[in-house]
PDB file of N, CA and C in Angstrom:
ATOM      1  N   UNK A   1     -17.127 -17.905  15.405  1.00  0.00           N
ATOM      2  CA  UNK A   1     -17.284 -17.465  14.032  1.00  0.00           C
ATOM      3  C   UNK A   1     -18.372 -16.395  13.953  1.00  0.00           C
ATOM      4  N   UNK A   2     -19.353 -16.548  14.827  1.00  0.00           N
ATOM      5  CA  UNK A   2     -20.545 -15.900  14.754  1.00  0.00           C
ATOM      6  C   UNK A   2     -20.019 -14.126  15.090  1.00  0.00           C
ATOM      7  N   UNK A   3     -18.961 -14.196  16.063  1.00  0.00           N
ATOM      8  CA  UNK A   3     -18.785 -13.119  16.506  1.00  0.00           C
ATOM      9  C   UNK A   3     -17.632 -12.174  15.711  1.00  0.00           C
ATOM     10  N   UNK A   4     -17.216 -12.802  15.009  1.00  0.00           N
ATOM     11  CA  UNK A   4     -16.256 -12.344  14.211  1.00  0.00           C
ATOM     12  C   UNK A   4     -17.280 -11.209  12.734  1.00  0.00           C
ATOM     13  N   UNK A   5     -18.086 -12.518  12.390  1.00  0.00           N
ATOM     14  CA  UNK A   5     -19.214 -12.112  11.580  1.00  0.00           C
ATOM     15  C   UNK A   5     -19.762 -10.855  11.895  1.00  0.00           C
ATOM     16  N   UNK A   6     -20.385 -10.569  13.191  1.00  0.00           N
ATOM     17  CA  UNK A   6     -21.035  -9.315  13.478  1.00  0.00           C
ATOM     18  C   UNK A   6     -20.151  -8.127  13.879  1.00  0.00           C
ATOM     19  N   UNK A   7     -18.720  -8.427  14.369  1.00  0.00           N
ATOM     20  CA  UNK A   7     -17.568  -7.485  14.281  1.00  0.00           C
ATOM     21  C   UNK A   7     -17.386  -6.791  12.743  1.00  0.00           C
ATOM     22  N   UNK A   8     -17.593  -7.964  11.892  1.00  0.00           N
ATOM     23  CA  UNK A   8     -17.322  -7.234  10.538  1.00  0.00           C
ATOM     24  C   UNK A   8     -18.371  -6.307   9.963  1.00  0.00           C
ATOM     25  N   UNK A   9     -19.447  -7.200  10.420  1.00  0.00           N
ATOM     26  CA  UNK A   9     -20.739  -6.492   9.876  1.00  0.00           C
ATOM     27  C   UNK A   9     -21.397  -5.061  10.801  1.00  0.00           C
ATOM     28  N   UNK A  10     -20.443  -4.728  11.659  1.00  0.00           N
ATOM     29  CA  UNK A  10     -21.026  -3.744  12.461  1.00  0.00           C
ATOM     30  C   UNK A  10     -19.990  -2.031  12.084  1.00  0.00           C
ATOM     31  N   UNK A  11     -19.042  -2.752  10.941  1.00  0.00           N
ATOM     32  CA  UNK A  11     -17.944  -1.941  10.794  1.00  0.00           C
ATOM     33  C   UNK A  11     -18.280  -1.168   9.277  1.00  0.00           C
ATOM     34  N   UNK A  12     -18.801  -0.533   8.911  1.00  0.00           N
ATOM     35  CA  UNK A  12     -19.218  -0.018   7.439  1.00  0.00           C
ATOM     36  C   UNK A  12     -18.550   0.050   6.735  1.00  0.00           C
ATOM     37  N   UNK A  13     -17.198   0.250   7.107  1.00  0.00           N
ATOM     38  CA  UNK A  13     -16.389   0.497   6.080  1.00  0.00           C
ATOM     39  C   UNK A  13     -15.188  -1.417   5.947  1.00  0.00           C
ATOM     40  N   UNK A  14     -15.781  -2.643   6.658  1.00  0.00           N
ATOM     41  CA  UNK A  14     -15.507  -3.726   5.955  1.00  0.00           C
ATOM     42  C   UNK A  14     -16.635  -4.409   5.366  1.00  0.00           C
ATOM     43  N   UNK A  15     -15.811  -5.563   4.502  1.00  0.00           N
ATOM     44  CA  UNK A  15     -17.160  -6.287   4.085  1.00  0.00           C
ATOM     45  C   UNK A  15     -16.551  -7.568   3.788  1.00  0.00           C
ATOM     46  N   UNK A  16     -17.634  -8.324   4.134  1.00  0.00           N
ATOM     47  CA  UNK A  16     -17.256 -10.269   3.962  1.00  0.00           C
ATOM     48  C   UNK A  16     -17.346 -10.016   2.554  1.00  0.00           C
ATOM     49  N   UNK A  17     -16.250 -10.794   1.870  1.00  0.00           N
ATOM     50  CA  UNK A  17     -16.417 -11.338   0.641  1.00  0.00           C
ATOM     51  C   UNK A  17     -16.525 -12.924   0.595  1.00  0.00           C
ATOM     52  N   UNK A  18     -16.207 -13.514   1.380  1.00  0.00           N
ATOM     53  CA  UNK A  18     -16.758 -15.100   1.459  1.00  0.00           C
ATOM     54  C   UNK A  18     -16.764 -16.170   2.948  1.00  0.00           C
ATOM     55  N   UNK A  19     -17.862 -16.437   2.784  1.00  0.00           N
ATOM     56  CA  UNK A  19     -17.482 -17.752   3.860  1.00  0.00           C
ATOM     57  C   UNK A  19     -18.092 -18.923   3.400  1.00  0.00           C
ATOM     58  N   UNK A  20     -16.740 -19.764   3.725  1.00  0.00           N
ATOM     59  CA  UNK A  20     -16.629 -20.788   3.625  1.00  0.00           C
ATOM     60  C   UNK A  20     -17.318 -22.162   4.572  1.00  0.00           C
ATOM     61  N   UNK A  21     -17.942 -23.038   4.372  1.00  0.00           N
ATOM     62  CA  UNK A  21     -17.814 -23.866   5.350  1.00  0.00           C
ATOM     63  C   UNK A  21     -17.335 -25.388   5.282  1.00  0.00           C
ATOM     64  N   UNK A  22     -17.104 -25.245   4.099  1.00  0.00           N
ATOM     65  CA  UNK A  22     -16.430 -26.620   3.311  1.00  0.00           C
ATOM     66  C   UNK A  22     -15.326 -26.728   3.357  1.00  0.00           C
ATOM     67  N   UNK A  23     -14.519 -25.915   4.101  1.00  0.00           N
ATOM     68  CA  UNK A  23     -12.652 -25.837   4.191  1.00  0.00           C
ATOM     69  C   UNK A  23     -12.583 -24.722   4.842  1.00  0.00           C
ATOM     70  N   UNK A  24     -11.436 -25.045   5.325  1.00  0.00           N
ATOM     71  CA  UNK A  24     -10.584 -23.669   5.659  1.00  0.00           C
ATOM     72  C   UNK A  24      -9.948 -22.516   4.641  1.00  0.00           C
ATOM     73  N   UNK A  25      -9.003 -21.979   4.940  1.00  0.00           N
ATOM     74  CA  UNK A  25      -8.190 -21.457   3.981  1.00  0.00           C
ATOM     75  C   UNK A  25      -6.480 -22.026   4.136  1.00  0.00           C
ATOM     76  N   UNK A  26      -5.581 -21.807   2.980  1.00  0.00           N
ATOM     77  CA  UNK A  26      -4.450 -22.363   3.179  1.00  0.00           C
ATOM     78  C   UNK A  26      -3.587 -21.281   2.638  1.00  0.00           C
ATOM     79  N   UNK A  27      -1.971 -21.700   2.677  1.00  0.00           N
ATOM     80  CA  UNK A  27      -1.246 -20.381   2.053  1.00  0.00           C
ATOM     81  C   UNK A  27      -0.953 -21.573   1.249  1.00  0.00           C
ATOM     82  N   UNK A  28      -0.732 -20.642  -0.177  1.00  0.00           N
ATOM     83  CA  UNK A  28      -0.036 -21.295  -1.397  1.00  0.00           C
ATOM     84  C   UNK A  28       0.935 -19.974  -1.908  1.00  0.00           C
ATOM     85  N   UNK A  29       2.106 -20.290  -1.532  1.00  0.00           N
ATOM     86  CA  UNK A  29       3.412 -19.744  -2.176  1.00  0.00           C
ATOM     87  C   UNK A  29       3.095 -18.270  -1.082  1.00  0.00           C
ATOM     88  N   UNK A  30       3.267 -18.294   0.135  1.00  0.00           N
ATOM     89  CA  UNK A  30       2.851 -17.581   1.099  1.00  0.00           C
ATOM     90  C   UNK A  30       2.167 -16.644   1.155  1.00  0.00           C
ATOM     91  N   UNK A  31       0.739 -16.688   0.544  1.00  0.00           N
ATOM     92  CA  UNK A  31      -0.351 -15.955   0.532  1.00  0.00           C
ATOM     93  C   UNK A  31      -1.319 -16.920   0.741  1.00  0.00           C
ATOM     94  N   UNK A  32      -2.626 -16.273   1.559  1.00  0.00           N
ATOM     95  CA  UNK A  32      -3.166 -17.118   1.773  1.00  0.00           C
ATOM     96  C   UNK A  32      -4.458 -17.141   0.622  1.00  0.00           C
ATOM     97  N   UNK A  33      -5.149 -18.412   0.755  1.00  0.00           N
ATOM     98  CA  UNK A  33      -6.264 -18.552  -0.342  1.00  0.00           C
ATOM     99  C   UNK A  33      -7.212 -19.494   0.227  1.00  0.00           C
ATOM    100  N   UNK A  34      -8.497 -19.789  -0.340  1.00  0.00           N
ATOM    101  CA  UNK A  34      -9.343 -20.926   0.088  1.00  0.00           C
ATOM    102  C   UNK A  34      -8.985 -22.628  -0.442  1.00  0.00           C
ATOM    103  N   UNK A  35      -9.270 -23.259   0.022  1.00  0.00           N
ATOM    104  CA  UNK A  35      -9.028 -24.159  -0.416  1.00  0.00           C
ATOM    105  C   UNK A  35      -9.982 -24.844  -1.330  1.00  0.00           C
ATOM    106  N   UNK A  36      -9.438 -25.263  -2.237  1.00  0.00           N
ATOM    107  CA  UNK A  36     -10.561 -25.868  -3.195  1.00  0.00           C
ATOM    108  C   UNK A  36     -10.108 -27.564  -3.931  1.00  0.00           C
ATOM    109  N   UNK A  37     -11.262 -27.699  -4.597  1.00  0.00           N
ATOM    110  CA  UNK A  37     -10.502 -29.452  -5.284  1.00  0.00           C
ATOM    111  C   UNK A  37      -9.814 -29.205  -6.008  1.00  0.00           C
ATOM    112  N   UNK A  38      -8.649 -27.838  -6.105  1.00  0.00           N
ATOM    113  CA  UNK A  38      -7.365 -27.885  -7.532  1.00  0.00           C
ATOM    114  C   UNK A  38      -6.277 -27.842  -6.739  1.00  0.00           C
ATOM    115  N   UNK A  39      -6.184 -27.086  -5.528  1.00  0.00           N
ATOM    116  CA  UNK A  39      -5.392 -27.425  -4.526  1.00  0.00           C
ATOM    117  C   UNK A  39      -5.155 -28.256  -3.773  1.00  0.00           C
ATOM    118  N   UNK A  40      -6.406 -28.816  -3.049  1.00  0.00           N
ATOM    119  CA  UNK A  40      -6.382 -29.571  -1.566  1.00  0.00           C
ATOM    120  C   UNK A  40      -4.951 -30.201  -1.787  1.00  0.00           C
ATOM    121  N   UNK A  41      -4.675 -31.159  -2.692  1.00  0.00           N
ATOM    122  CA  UNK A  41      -3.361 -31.862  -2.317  1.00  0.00           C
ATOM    123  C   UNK A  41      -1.954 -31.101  -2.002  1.00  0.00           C
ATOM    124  N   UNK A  42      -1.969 -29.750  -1.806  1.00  0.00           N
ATOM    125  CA  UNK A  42      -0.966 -29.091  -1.425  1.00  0.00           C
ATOM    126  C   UNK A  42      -0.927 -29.214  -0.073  1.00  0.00           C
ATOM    127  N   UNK A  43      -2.042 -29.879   0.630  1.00  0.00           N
ATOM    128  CA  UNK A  43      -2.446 -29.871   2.014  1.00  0.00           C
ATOM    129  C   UNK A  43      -1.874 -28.586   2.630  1.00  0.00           C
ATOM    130  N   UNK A  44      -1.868 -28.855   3.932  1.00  0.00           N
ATOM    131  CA  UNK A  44      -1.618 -27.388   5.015  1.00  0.00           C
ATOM    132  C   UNK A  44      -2.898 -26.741   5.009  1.00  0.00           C
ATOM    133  N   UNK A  45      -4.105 -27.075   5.464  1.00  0.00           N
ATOM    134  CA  UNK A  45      -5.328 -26.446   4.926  1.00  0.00           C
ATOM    135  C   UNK A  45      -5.341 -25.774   7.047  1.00  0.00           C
ATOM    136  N   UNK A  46      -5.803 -24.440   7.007  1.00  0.00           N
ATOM    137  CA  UNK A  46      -5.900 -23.751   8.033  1.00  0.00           C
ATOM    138  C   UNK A  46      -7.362 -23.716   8.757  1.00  0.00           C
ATOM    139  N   UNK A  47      -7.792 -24.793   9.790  1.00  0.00           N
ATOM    140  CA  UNK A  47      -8.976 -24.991   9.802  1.00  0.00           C
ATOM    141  C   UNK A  47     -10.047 -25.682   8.861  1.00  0.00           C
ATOM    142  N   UNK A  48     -11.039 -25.190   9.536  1.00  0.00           N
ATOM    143  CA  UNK A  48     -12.172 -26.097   8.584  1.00  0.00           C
ATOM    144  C   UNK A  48     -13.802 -25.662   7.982  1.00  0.00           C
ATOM    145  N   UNK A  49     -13.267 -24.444   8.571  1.00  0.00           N
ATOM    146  CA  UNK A  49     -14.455 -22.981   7.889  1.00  0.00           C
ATOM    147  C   UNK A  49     -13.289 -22.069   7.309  1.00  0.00           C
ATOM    148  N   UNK A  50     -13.780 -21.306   7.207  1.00  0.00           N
ATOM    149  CA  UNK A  50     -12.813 -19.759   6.630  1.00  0.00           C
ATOM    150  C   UNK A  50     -13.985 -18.856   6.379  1.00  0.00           C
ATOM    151  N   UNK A  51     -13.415 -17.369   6.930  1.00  0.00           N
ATOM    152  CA  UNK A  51     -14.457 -16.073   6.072  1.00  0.00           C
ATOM    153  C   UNK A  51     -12.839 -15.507   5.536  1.00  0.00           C
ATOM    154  N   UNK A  52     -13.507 -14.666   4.590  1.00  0.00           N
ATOM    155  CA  UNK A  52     -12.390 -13.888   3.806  1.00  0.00           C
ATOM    156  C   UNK A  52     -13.275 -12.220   3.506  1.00  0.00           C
ATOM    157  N   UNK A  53     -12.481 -11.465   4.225  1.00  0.00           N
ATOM    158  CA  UNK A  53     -13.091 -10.173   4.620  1.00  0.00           C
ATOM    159  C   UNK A  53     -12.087  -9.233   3.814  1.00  0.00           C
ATOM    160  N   UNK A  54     -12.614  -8.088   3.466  1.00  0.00           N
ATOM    161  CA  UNK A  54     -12.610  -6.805   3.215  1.00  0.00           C
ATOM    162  C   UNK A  54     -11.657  -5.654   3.987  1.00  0.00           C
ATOM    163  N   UNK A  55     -10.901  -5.014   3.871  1.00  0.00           N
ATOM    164  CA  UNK A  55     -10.960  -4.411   5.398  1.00  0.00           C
ATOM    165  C   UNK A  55     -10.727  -2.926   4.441  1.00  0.00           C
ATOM    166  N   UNK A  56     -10.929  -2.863   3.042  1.00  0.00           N
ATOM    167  CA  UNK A  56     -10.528  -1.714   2.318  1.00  0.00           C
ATOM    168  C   UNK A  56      -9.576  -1.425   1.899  1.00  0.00           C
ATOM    169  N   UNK A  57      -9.059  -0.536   1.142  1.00  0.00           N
ATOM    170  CA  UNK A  57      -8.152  -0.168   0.601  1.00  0.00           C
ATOM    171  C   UNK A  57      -7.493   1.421   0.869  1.00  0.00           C
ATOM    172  N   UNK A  58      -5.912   1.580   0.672  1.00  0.00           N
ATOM    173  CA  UNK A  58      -5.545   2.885   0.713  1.00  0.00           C
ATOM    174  C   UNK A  58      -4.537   3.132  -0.450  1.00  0.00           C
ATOM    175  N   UNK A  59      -4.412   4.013  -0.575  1.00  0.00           N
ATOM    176  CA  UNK A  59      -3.566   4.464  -1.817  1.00  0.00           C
ATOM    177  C   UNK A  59      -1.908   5.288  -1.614  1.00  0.00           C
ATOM    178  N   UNK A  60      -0.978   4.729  -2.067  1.00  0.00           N
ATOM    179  CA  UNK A  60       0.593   5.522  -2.387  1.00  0.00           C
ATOM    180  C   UNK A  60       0.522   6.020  -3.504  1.00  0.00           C
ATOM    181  N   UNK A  61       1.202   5.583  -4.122  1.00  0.00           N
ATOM    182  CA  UNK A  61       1.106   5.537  -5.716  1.00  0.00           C
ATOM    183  C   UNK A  61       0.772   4.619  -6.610  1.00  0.00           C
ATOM    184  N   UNK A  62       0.359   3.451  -5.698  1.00  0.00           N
ATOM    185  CA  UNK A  62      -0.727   2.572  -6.319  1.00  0.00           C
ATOM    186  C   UNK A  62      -2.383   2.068  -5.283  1.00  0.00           C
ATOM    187  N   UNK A  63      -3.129   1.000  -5.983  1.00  0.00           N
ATOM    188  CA  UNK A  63      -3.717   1.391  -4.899  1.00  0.00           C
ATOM    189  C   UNK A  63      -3.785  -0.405  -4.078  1.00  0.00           C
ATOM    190  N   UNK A  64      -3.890  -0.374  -2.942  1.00  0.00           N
ATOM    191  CA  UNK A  64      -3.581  -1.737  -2.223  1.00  0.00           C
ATOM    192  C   UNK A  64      -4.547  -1.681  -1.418  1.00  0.00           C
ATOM    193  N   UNK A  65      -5.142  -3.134  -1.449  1.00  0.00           N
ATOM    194  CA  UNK A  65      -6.206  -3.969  -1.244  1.00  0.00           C
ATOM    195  C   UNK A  65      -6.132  -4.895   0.220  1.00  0.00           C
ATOM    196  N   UNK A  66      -6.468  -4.800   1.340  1.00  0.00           N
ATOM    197  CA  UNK A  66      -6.412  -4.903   2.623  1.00  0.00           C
ATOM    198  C   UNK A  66      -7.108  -6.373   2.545  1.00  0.00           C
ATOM    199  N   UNK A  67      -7.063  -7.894   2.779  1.00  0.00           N
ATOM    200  CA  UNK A  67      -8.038  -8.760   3.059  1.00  0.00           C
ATOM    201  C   UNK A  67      -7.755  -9.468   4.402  1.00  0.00           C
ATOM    202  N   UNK A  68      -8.445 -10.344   5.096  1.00  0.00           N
ATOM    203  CA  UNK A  68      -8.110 -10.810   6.199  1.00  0.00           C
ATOM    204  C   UNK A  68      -8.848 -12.430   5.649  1.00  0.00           C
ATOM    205  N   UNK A  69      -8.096 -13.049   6.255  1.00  0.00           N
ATOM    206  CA  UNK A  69      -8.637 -14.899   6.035  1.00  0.00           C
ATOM    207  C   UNK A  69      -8.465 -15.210   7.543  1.00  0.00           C
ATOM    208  N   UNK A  70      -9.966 -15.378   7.899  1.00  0.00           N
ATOM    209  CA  UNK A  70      -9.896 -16.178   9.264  1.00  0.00           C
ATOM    210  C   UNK A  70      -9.936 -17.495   9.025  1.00  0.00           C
ATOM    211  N   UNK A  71      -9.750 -18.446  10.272  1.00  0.00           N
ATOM    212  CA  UNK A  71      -9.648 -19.923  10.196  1.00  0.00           C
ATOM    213  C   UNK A  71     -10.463 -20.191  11.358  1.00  0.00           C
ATOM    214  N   UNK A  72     -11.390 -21.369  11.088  1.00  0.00           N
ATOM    215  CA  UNK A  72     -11.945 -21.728  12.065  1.00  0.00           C
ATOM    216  C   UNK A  72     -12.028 -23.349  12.448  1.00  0.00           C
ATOM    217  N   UNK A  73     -12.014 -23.793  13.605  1.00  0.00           N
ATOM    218  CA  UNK A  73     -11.985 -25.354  13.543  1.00  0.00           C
ATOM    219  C   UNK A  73     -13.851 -25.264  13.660  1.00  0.00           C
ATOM    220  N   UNK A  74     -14.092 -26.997  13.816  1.00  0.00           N
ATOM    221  CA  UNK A  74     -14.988 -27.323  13.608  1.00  0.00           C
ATOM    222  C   UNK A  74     -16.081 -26.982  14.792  1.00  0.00           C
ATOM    223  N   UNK A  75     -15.765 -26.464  15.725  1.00  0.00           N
ATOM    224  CA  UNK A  75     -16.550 -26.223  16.367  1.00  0.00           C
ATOM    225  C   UNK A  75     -16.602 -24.589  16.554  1.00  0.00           C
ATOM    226  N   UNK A  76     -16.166 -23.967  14.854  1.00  0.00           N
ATOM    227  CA  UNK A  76     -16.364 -22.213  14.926  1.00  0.00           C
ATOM    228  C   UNK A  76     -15.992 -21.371  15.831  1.00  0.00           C
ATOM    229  N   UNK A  77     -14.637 -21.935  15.926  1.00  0.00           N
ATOM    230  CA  UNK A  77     -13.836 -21.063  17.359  1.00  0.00           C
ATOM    231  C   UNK A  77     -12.689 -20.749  16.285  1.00  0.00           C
ATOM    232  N   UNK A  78     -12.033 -19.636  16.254  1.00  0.00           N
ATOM    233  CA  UNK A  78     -11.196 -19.083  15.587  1.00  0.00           C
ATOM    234  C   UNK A  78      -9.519 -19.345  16.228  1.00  0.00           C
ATOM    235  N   UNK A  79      -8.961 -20.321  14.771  1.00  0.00           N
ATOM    236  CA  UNK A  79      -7.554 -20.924  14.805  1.00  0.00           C
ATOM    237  C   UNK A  79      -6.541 -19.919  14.186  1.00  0.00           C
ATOM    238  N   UNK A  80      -6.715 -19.091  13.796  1.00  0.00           N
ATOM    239  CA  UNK A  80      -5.731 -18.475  12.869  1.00  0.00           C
ATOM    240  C   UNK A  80      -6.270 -17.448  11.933  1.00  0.00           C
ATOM    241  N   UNK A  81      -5.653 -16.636  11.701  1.00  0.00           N
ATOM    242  CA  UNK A  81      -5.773 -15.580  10.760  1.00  0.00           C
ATOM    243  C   UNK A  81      -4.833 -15.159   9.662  1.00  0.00           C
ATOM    244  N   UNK A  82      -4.541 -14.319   8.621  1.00  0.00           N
ATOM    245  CA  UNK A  82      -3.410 -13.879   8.083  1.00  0.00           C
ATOM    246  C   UNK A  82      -3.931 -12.706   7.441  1.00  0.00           C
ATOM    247  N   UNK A  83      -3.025 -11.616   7.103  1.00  0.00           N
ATOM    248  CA  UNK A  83      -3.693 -10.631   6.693  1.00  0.00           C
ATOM    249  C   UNK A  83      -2.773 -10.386   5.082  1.00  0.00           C
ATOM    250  N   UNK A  84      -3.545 -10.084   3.928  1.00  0.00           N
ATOM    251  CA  UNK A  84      -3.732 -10.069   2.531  1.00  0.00           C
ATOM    252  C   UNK A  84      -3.182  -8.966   2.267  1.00  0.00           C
ATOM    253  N   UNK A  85      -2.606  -8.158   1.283  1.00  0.00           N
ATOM    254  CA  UNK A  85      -2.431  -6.555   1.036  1.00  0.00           C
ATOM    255  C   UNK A  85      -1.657  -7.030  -0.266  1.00  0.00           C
ATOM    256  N   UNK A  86      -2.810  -6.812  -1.559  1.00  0.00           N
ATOM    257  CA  UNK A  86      -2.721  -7.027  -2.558  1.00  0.00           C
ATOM    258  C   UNK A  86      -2.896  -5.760  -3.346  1.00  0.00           C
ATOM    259  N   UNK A  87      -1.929  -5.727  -4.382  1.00  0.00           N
ATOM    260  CA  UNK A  87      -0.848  -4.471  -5.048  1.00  0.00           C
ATOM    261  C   UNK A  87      -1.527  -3.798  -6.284  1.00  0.00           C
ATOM    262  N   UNK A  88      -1.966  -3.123  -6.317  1.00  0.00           N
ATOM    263  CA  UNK A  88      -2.266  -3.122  -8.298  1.00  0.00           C
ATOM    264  C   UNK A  88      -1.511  -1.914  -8.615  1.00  0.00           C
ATOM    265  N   UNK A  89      -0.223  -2.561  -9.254  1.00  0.00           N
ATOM    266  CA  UNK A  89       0.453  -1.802  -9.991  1.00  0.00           C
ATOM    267  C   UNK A  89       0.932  -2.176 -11.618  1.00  0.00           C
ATOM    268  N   UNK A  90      -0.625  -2.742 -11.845  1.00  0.00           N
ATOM    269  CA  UNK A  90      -0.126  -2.693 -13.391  1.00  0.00           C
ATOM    270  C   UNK A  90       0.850  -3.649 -13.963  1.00  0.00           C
TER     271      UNK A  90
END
C-alpha cells in the first residue's frame, strides 16, 4: 500500500482522494465505490483497505473524470484494482 501511495504521490499530475482503512472498496451496479454502513450488506467488499485516486481528466465533447480504486488485504499488499471514467454530460 505504502508503495502505491508514493507512486501516486510522486506523479503531479495524480492525486489521492481517499484512503480507506476500515474497508475495502466494492462494485455496486458495476462501478466501483467504498464501502460503507448503507451498503455493506450488498457484500462483495474488495479487500480490506482501499485508496481511491485521481488520475485526471480529458476532454471530447464532454469532460471525463479518470479514478482508480485499489484494494488491499490486510496485510497492505494490493488485491485488485478497477479503473472509474466518470462522464459529465449534463
Amino acid at each position: 500500500m505504502e508503495d502505491v501511495i508514493n507512486i501516486i504521490e510522486k506523479n503531479k499530475k495524480w492525486k489521492i482522494d481517499t484512503i480507506s482503512n476500515n474497508g475495502g472498496y466494492m462494485l455496486q451496479h458495476g462501478s466501483p465505490t467504498f464501502v460503507t454502513p448503507y451498503n455493506i450488506d450488498f457484500g462483495g467488499a474488495i479487500g480490506t483497505q482501499s485508496i481511491r485516486a485521481n488520475l485526471g481528466e480529458y476532454r471530447n465533447i464532454f469532460v471525463t473524470d479518470v479514478l482508480v480504486f485499489f484494494g488491499f488485504d490486510e496485510n497492505s499488499r494490493l488485491v485488485d484494482l478497477h479503473v472509474r471514467k466518470d462522464i459529465d454530460a449534463l
